[in-house]
Protein backbone atom coordinates (compact mmCIF):
# COMPACT_ATOMS: atom_id res chain seq x y z
CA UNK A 1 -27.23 -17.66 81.10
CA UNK A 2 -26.16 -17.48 78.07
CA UNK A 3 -27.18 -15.13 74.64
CA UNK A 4 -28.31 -17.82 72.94
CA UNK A 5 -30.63 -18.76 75.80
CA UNK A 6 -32.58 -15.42 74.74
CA UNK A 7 -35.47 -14.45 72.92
CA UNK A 8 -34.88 -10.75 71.61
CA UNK A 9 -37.52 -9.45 69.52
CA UNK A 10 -38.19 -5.59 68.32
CA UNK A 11 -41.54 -3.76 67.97
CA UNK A 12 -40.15 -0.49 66.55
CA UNK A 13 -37.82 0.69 68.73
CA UNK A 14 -39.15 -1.13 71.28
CA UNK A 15 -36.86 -4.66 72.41
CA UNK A 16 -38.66 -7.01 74.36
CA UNK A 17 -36.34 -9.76 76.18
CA UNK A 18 -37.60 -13.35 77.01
CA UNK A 19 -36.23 -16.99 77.63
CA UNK A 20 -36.72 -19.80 75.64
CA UNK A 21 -40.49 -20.56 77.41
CA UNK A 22 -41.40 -17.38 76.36
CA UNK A 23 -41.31 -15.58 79.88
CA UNK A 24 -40.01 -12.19 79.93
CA UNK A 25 -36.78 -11.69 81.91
CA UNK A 26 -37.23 -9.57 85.10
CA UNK A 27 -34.76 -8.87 88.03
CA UNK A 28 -30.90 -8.93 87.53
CA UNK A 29 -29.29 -11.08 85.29
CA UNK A 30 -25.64 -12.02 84.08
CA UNK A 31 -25.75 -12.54 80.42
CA UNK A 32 -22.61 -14.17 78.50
CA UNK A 33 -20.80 -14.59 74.94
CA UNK A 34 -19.55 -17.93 74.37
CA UNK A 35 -16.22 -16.17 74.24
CA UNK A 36 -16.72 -15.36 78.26
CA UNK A 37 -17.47 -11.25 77.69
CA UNK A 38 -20.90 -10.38 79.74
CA UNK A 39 -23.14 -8.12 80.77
CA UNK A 40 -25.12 -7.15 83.70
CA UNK A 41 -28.82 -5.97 82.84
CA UNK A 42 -31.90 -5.42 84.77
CA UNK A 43 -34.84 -6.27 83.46
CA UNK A 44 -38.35 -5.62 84.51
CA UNK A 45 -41.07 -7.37 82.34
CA UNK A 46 -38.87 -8.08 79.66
CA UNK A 47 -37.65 -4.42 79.57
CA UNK A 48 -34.01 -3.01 80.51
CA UNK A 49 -35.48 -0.93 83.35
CA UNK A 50 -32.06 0.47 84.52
CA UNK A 51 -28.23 -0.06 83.71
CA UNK A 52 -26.84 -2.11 81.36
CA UNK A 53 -22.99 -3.20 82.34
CA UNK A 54 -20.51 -4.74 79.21
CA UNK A 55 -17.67 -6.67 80.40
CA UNK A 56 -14.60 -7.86 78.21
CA UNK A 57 -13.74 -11.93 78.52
CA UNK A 58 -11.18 -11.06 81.56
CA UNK A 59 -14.23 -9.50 83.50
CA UNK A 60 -12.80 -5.74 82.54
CA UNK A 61 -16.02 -2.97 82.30
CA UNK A 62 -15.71 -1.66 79.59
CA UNK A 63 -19.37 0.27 78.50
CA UNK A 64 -22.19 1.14 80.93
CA UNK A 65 -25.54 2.24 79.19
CA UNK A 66 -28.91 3.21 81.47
CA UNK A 67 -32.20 2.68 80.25
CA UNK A 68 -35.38 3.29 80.79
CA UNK A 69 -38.21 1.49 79.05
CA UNK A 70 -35.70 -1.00 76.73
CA UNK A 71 -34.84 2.36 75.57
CA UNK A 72 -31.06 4.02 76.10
CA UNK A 73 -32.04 6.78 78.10
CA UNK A 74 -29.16 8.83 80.39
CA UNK A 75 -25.71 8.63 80.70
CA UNK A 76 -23.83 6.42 78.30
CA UNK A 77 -19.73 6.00 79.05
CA UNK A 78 -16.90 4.12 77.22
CA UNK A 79 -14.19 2.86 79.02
CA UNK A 80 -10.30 1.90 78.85
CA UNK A 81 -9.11 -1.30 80.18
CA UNK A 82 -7.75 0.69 83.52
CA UNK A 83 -11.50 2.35 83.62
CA UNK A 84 -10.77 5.67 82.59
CA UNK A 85 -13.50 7.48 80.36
CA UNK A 86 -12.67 7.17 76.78
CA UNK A 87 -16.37 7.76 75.44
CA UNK A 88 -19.16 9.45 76.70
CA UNK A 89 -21.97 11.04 75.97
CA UNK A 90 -25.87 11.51 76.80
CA UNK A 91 -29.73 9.57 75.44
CA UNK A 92 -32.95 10.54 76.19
CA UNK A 93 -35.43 8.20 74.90
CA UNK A 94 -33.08 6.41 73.22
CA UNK A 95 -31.75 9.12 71.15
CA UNK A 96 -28.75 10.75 71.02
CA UNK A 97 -28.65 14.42 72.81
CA UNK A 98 -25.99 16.96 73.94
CA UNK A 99 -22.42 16.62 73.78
CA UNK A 100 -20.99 13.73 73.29
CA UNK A 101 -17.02 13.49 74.42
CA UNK A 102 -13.70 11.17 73.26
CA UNK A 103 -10.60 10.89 75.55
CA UNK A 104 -7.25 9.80 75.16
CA UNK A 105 -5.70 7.88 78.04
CA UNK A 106 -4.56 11.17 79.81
CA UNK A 107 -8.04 12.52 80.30
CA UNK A 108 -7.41 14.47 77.21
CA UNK A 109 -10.31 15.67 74.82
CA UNK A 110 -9.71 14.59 71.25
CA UNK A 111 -12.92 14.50 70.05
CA UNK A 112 -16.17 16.80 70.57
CA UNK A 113 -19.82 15.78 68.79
CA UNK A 114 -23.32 17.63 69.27
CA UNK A 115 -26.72 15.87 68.81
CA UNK A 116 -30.65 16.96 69.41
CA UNK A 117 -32.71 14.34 68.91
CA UNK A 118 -30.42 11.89 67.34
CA UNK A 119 -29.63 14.59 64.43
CA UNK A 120 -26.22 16.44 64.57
CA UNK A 121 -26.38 19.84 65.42
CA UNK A 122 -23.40 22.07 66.90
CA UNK A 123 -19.68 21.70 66.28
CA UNK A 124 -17.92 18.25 65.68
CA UNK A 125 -13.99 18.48 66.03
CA UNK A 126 -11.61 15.63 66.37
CA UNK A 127 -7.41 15.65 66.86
CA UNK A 128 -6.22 11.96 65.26
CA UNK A 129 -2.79 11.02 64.19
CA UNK A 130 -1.52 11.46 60.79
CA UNK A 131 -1.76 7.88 58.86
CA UNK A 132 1.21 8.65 57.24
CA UNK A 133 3.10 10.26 60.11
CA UNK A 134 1.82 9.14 63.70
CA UNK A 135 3.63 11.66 65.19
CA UNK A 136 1.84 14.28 63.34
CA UNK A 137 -1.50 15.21 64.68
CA UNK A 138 -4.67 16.18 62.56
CA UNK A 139 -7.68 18.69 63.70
CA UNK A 140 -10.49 18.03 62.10
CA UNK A 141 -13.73 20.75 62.39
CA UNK A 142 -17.40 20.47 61.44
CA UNK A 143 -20.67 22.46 62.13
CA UNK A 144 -23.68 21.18 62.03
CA UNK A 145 -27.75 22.65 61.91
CA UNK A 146 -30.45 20.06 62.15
CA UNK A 147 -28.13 17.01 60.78
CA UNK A 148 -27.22 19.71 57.43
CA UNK A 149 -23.96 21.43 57.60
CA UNK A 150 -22.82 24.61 57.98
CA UNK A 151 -19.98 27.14 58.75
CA UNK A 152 -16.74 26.46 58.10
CA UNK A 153 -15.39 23.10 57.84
CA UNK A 154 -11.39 22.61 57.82
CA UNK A 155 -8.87 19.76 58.36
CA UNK A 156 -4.97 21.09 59.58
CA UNK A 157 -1.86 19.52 60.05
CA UNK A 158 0.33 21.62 62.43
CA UNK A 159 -1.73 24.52 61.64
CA UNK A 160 -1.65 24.25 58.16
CA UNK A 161 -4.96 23.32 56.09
CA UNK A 162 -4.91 20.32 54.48
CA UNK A 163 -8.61 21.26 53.30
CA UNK A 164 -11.32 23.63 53.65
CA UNK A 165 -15.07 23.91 52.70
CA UNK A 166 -16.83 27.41 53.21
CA UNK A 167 -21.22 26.56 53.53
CA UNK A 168 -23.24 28.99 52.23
CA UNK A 169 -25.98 26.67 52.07
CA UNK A 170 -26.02 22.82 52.99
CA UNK A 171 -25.46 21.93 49.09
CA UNK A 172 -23.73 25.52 48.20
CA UNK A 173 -20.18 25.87 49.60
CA UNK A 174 -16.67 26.14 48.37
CA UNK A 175 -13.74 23.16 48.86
CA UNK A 176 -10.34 24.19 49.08
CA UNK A 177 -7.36 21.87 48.95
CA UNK A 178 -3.58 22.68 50.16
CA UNK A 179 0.18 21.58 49.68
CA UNK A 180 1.86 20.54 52.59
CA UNK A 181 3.82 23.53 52.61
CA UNK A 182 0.52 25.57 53.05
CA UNK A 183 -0.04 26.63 49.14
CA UNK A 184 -3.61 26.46 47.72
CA UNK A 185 -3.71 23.27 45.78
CA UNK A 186 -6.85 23.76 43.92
CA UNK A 187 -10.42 25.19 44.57
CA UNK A 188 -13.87 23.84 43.75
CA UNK A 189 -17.21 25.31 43.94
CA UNK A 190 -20.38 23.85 44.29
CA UNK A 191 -24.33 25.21 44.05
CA UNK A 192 -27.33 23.15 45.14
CA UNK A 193 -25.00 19.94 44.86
CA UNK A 194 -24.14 21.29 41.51
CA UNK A 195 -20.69 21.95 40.12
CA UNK A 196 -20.42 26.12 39.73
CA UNK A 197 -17.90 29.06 39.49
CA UNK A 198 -14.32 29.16 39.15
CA UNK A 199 -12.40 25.81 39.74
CA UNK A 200 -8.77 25.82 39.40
CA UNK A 201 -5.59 23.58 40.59
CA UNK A 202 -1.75 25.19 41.06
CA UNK A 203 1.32 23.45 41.97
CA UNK A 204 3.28 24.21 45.23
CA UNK A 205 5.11 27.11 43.87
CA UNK A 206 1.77 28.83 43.29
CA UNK A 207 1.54 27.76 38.97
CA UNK A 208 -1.32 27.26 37.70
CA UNK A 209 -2.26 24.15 36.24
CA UNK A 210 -5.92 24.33 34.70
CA UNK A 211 -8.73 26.67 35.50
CA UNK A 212 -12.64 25.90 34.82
CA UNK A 213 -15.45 28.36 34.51
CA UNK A 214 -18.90 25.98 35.29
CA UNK A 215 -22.51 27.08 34.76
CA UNK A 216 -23.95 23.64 35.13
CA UNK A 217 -22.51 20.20 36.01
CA UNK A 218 -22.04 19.93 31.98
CA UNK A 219 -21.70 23.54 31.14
CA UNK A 220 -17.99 25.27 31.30
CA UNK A 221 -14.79 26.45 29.75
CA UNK A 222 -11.45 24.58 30.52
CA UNK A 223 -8.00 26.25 30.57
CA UNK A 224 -4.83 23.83 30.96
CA UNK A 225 -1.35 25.65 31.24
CA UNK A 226 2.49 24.15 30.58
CA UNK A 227 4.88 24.16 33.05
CA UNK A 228 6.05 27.94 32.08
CA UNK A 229 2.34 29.42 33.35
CA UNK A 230 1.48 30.01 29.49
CA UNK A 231 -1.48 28.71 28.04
CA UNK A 232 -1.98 24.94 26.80
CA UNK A 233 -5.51 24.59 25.54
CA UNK A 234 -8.67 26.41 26.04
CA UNK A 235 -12.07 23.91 25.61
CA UNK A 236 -15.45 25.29 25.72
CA UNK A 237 -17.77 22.01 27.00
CA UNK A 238 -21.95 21.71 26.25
CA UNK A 239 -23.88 19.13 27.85
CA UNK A 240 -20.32 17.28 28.87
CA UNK A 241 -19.19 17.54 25.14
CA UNK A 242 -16.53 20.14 23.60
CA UNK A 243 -18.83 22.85 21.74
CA UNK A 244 -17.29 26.08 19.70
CA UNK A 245 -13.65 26.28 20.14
CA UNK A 246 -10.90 24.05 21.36
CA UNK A 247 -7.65 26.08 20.52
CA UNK A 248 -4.20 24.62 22.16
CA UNK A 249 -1.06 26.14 21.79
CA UNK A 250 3.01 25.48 22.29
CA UNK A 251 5.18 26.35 24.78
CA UNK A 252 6.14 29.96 22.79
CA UNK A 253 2.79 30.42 22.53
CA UNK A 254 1.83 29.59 19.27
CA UNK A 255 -1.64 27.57 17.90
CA UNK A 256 -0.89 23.98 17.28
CA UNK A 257 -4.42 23.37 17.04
CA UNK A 258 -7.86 25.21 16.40
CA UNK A 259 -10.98 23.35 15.97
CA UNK A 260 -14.30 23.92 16.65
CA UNK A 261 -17.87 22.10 17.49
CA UNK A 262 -20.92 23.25 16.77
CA UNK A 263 -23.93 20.74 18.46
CA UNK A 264 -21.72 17.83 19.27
CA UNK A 265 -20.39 18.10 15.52
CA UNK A 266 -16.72 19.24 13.60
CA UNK A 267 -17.87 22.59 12.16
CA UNK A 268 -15.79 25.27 10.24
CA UNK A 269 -11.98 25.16 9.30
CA UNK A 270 -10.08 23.52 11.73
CA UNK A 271 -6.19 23.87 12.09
CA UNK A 272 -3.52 22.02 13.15
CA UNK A 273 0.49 22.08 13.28
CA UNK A 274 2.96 19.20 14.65
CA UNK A 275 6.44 19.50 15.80
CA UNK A 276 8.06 18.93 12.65
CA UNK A 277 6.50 22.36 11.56
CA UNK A 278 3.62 20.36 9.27
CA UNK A 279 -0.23 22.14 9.11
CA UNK A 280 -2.63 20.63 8.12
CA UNK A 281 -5.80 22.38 7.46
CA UNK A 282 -9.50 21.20 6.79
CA UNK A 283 -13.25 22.09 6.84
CA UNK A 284 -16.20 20.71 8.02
CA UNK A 285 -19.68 21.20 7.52
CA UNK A 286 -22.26 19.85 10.65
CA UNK A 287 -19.95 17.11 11.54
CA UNK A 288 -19.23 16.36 7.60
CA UNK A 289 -16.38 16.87 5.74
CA UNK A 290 -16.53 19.80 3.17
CA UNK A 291 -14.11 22.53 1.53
CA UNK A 292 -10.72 22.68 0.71
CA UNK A 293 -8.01 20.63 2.48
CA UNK A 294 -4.19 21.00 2.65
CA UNK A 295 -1.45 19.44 4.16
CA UNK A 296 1.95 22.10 4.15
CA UNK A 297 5.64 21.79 5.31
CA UNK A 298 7.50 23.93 7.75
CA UNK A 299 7.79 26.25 4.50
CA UNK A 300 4.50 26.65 3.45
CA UNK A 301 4.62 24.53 0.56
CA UNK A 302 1.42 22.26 -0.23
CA UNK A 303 2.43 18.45 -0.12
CA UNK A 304 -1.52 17.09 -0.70
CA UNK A 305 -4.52 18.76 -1.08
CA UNK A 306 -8.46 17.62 -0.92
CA UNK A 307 -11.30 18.99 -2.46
CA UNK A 308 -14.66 18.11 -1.48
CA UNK A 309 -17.54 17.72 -4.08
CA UNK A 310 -19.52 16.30 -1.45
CA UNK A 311 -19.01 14.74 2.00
CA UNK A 312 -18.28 11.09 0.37
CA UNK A 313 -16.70 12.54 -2.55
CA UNK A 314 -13.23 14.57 -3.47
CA UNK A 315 -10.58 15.06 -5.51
CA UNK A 316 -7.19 14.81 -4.08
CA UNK A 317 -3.34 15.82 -5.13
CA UNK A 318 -0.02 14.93 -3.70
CA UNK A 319 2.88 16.98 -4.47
CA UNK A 320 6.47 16.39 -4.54
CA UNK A 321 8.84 18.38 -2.39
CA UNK A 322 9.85 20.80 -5.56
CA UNK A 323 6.18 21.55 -5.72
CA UNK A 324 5.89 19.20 -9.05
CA UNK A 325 2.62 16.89 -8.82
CA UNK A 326 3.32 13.46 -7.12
CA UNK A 327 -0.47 11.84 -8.20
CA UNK A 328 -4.08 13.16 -8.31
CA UNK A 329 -6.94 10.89 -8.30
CA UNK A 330 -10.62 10.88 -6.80
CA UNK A 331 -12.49 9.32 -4.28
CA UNK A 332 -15.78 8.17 -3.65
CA UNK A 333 -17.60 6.59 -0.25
CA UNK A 334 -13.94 5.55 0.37
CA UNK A 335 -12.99 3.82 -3.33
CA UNK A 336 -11.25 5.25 -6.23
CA UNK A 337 -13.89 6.17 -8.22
CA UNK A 338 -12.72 8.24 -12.24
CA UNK A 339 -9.20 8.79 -13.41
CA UNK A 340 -6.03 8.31 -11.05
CA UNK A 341 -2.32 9.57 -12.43
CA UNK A 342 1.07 9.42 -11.17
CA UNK A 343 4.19 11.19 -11.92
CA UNK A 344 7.66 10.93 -11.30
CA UNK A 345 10.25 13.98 -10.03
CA UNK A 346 10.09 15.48 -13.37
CA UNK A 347 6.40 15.51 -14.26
CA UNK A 348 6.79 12.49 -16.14
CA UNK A 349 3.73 10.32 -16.39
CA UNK A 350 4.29 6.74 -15.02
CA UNK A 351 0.86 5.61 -14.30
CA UNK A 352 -2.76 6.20 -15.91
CA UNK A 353 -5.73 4.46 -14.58
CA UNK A 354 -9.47 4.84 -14.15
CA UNK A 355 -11.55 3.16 -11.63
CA UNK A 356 -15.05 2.71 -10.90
CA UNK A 357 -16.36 2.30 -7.45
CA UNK A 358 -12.76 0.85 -6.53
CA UNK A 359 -12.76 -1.56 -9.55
CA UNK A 360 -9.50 -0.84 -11.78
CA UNK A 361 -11.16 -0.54 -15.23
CA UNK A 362 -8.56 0.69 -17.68
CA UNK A 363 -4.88 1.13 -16.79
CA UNK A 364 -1.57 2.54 -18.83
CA UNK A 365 1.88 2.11 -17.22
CA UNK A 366 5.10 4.21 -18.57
CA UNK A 367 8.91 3.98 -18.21
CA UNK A 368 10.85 6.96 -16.48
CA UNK A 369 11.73 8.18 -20.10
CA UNK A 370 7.78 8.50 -20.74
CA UNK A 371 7.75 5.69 -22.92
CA UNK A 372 4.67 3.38 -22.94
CA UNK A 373 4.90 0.70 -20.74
CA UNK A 374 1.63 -1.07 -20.02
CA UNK A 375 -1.90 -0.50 -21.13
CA UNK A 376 -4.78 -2.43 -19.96
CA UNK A 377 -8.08 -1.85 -21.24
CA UNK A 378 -11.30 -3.67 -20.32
CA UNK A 379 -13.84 -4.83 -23.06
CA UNK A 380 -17.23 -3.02 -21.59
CA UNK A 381 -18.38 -3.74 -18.48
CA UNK A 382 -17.05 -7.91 -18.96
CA UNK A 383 -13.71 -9.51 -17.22
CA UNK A 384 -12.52 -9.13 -20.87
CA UNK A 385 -9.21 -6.74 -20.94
CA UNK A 386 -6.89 -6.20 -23.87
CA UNK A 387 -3.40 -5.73 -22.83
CA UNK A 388 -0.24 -4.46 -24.47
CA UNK A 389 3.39 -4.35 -22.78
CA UNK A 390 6.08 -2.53 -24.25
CA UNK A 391 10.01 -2.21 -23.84
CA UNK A 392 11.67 0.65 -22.55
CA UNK A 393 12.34 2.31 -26.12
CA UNK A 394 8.82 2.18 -26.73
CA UNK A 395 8.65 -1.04 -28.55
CA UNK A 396 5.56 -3.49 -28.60
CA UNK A 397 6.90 -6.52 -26.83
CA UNK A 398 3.25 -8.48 -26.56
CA UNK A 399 -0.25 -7.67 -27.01
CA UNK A 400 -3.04 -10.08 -26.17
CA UNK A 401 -6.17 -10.39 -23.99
CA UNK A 402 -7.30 -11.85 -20.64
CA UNK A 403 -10.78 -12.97 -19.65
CA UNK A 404 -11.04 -13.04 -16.08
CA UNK A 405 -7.30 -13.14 -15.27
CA UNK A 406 -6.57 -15.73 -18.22
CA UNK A 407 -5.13 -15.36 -21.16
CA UNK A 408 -7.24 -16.08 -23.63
CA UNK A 409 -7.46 -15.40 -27.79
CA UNK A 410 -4.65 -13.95 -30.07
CA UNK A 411 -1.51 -12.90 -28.37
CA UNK A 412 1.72 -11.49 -30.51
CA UNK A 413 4.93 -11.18 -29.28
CA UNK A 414 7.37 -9.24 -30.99
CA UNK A 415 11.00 -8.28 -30.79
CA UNK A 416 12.03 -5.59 -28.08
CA UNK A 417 14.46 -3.98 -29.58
CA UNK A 418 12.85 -3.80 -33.02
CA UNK A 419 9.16 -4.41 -33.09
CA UNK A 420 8.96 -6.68 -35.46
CA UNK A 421 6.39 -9.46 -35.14
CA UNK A 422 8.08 -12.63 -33.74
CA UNK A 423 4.91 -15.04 -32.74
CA UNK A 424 1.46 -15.59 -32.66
CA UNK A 425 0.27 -17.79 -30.01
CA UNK A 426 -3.60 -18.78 -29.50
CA UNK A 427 -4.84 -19.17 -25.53
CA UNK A 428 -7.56 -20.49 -24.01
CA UNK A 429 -8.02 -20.05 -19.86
CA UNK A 430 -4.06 -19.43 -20.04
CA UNK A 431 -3.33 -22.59 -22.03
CA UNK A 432 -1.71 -22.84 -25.91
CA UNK A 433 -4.90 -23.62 -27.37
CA UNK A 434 -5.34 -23.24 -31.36
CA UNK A 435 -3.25 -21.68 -33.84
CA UNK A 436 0.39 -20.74 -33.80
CA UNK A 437 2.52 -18.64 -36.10
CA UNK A 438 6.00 -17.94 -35.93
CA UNK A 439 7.97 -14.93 -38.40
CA UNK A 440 11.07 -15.09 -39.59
CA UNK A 441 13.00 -12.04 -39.98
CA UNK A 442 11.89 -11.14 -43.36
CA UNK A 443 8.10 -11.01 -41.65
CA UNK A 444 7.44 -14.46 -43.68
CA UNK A 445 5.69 -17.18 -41.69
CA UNK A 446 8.78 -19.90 -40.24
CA UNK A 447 6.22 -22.18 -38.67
CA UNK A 448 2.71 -22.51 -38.22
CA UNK A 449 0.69 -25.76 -36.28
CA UNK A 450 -2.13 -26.09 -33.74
CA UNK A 451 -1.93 -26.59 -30.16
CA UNK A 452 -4.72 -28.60 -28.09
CA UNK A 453 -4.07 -27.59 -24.37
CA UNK A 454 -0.52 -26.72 -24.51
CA UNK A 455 0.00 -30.25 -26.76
CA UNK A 456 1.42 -29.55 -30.45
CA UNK A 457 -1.43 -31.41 -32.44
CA UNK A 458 -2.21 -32.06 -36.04
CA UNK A 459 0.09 -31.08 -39.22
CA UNK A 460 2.91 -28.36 -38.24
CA UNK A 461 4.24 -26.66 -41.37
CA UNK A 462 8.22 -25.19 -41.86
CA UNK A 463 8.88 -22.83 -44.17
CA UNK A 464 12.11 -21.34 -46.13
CA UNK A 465 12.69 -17.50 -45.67
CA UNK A 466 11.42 -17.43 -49.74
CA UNK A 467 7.98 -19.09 -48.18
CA UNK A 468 8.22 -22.37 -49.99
CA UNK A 469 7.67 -25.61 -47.48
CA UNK A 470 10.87 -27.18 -45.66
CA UNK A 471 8.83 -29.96 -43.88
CA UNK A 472 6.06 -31.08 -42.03
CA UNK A 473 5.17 -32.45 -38.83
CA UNK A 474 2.44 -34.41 -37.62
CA UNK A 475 1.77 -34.77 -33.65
CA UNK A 476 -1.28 -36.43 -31.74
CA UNK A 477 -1.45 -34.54 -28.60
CA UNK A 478 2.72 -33.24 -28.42
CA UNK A 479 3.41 -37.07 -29.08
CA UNK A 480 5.12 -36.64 -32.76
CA UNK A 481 4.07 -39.15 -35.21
CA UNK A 482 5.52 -38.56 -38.77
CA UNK A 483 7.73 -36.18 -40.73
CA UNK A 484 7.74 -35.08 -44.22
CA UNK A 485 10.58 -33.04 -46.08
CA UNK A 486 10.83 -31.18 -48.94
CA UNK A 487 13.57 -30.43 -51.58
């Protein structure tokens, strides 16, 4: 018959077998895969009573398991395809009990287990080929006490470790790893399950790597080392988070960085120095910036500096690399906020501004020489500005005023190199809109009309440098119309 042509069903650990009528099988019966394997069982109402016999598809034993009451009970043997033993061991009641043996094909142990009751209990070892090297053979040794280990546990390769864990108790041991060429690789150290003790890694020549001190699984100090055994960084960790000091340091030994935590949080001057020779140094306050900061070169000198007010708010300067002030100004929650200046090489002012909450309200721009540039000055707290640009000497070249980016109102030009008054123009939203005046060089009025949108409109008077009228013009909307002289 066939498996299919069975009814197996389990009560616990009982196994009751039946056919398809619902009769349980009893007496001897051949029992098949589709794939041809089989095995021989005897039955007695609908128990295995005795032996059970596995056979592979070519009719090759292959397992032989005795019962007793459905349940494995006795003598329980693997076999190779030439019938040697390569598994054996020993149920009562359908539990595992005693030693239980593997074999190679020469009759050779290579693998030793110890149950009681189905729970291991004695000493497990096993000799298995190397996965990376098959001619390279493994041992492998456990102990056991009640299914919880125990002893000493250790995996070698040619008599070398390749690992080792010391039991002190089932959860508190040591684990040791090794090199291949027999140096301690690192060490771990564990207390009810818990990570404890000294840990620490080294490379084959015996260097050590990093070292850590635990009193809880969250709880310890870290210690990393270069490649010339001196120190790297020391970490001191709270709840799995870096708390008081984290100093590292350079090959020669020297701090390259010291910080520290306090709760989770920056706290207290912290330090730092790159490989160009920079520090930078800065204070905190409960995770919060606070203090005095300062950024210095390789010689000491101050390049920028920060001064807190408040943890949103500070003051900072940049300095040039003879020590002369580059540009000061002062933030707030991340904007300019007050007065911001900028200098040249020489201490010459070149920019002036003032902000407020980011917003640029007043601004004066200057040449190299110190000469006035640009000033910009907002009407109150409107999108009005008044603006004034001058030439390099110092001269008022225009002057005029914008409402919301537009030139709008009065604006005079005048002559760069001289000052004088050369036009006055009327805008509106950035278009010649109303009067016009233009000067001759005697400061006397040349010509004077009206635009209407950038359009030359109405009567446009021209004058003689004594002031008397030359002509006039008449235009409708830049189209002109009519002309009028004078003698």
């Amino acid at each position: 018959m066939l498996w299919r042509d069975v009814d197996i069903q389990k009560f616990g650990k009982e196994t009751i077998y039946k056919n398809l009528k619902g009769e349980k099988l009893t007496g001897l019966f051949k029992i098949a895969d589709r794939n041809g394997a089989y095995s021989k069982i005897t039955f007695s109402d609908g128990f295995i009573s005795d032996s059970k016999f596995n056979y592979n598809a070519d009719g090759v034993l292959y397992s032989k398991i005795n019962y007793k009451n459905s349940l494995k009970d006795g003598h329980f043997t693997v076999y190779y395809t030439d019938e040697s033993i390569k598994r054996k061991g020993f149920y009562i009641a359908g539990k595992k009990n005693g030693k239980w043996v593997t074999y190679n094909k020469e009759g050779d142990e290579i693998a030793v287990e110890n149950y009681k009751n189905d729970v291991k209990d004695g000493l497990f070892w096993e000799h298995s080929k190397s996965r990376i090297d098959q001619d390279k053979i493994i041992v492998t040794q456990k102990e056991y006490k009640d299914g919880l280990p125990k002893g000493t546990w250790f995996s070698k390769d040619n008599g070398n470790f390749i690992w080792k864990k010391k039991y002190i108790t089932p959860k508190t041991y040591t684990l040791k790893n090794y090199h291949k060429n027999g140096a301690i690789k690192n060490r771990k150290e564990y207390k009810n399950g818990n990570y404890f003790g000294s840990w620490f890694q080294k490379d084959e020549e015996g260097n050590l790597k990093w070292e850590k001190e635990y009193y809880s699984n969250n709880d310890y100090t870290e210690k990393r080392y270069h490649e010339n055994n001196t120190i790297k960084y020391q970490k001191n960790y709270k709840n799995g988070r870096i708390d008081g000091d984290y100093i590292r340091y350079n090959k020669e030994g020297e701090k390259t960085i010291v910080e520290f935590y306090k709760d989770n949080k920056k706290h207290g001057k912290w330090f730092r120095k790159y490989s160009d020779g920079n520090i930078v140094l800065e204070e905190y306050n409960a995770g919060k910036p606070s203090g005095n900061w300062y950024k210095k070169d390789k010689n000491g000198s101050v390049f920028f500096e920060k001064s807190y007010v408040n943890s949103e708010k500070y003051n900072y300067k940049k300095y040039y690399i003879n020590e002369n002030i580059k540009e000061s100004g002062t933030y707030n929650k991340g904007k300019l906020d007050g007065n911001y200046l900028k200098y040249n090489l020489n201490k010459v002012l070149l920019v002036k501004q003032f902000y407020e909450n980011g917003k640029l309200i007043n601004s004066a721009l200057y040449f190299e020489n110190g000469n006035k540039k640009q000033i910009i000055k907002q009407i109150g707290k409107t999108n009005n500005a008044t603006v004034e640009i001058y030439s390099k000497d110092g001269f008022l070249i225009k002057k005029g005023r914008y409402l919301k980016r537009y030139k709008n109102g009065l604006w005079q030009f005048f002559e760069p190199k001289k000052g004088r008054l050369v036009e006055e123009i009327t805008y509106a939203n950035n278009a010649k809109h109303g009067l016009y005046k233009k000067y001759n060089a005697a400061n006397i009025i040349s010509i004077e009309g009206n635009y209407i949108n950038n359009n030359k409109d109405a009567v446009w008077k021209h004058y003689n440098l004594d002031g008397s009228i030359r002509k006039e013009v008449t235009y409708k909307l830049g189209k002109k119309i009519a002309t009028k002289t004078f003698d």
